[in-house]
Protein backbone atom coordinates (compact mmCIF):
# COMPACT_ATOMS: atom_id res chain seq x y z
CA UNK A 1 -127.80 -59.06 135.12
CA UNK A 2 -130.50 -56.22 135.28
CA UNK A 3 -130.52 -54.33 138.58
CA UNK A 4 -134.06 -54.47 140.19
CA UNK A 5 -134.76 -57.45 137.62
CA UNK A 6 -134.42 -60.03 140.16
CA UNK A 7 -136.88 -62.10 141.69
CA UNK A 8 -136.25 -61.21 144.94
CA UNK A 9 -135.81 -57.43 144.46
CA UNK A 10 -139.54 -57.09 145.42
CA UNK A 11 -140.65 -55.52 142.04
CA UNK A 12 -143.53 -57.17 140.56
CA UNK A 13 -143.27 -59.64 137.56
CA UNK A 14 -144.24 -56.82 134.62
CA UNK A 15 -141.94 -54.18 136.26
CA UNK A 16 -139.00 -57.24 136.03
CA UNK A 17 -139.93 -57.99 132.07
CA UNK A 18 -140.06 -54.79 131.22
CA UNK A 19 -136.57 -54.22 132.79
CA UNK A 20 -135.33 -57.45 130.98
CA UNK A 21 -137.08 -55.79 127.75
CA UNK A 22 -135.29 -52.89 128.14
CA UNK A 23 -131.69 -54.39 128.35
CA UNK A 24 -132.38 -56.72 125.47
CA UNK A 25 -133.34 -53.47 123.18
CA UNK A 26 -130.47 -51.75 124.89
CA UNK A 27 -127.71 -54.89 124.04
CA UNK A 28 -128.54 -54.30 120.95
CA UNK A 29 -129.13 -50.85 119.90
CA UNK A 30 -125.55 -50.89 118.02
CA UNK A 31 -126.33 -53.77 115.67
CA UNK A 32 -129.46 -52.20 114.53
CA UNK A 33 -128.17 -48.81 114.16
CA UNK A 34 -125.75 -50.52 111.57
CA UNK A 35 -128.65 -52.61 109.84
CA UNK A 36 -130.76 -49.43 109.70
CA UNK A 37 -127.46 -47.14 108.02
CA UNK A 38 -126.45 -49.87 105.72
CA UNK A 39 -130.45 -49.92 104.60
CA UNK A 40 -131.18 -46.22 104.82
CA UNK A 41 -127.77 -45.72 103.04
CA UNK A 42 -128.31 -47.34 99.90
CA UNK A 43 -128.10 -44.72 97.43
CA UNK A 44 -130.62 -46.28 94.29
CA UNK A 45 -133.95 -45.83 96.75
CA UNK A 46 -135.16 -49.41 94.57
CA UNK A 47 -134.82 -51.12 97.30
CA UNK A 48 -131.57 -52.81 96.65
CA UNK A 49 -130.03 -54.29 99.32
CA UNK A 50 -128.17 -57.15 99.22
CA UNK A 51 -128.96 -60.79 101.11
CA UNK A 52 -126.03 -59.49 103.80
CA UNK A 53 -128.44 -56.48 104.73
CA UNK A 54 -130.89 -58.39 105.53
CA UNK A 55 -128.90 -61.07 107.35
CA UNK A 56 -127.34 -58.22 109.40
CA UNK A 57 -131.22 -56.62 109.94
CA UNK A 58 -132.54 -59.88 111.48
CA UNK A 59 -129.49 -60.60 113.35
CA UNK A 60 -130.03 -57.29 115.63
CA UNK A 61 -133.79 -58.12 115.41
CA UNK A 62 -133.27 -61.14 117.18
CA UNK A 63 -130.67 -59.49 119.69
CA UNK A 64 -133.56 -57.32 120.46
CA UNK A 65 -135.99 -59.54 120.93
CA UNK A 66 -133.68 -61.73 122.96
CA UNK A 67 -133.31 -64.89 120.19
């Protein structure tokens, strides 16, 4: 639950999405941190990740966006 996300807290519809927003980003701020250091961490700069990177990127993508 987000505190002042309520309906009923008397905060207006944007300030309550926002809020929501905010805790969805928040939730999942650990899983992209890893996605981002398993990307940024390759050491060949070619781009070569594997199909698990990528998997692991949209996973905490999704967490963030609440999917």
């Amino acid at each position: 639950m987000v505190i002042g996300a309520h309906p009923e807290s008397g905060f207006d519809s944007e300030f309550q999405m926002e809020q929501l927003a905010n805790a969805k980003l928040i939730a999942a701020a650990p899983e992209l941190l890893e996605a981002l250091i398993n990307l940024a961490g390759k050491e060949d700069y070619d781009f070569n990740v594997t199909p698990d990177d990528f998997i692991l990127a949209r996973k905490a993508i999704n967490k963030a966006l609440g999917e």
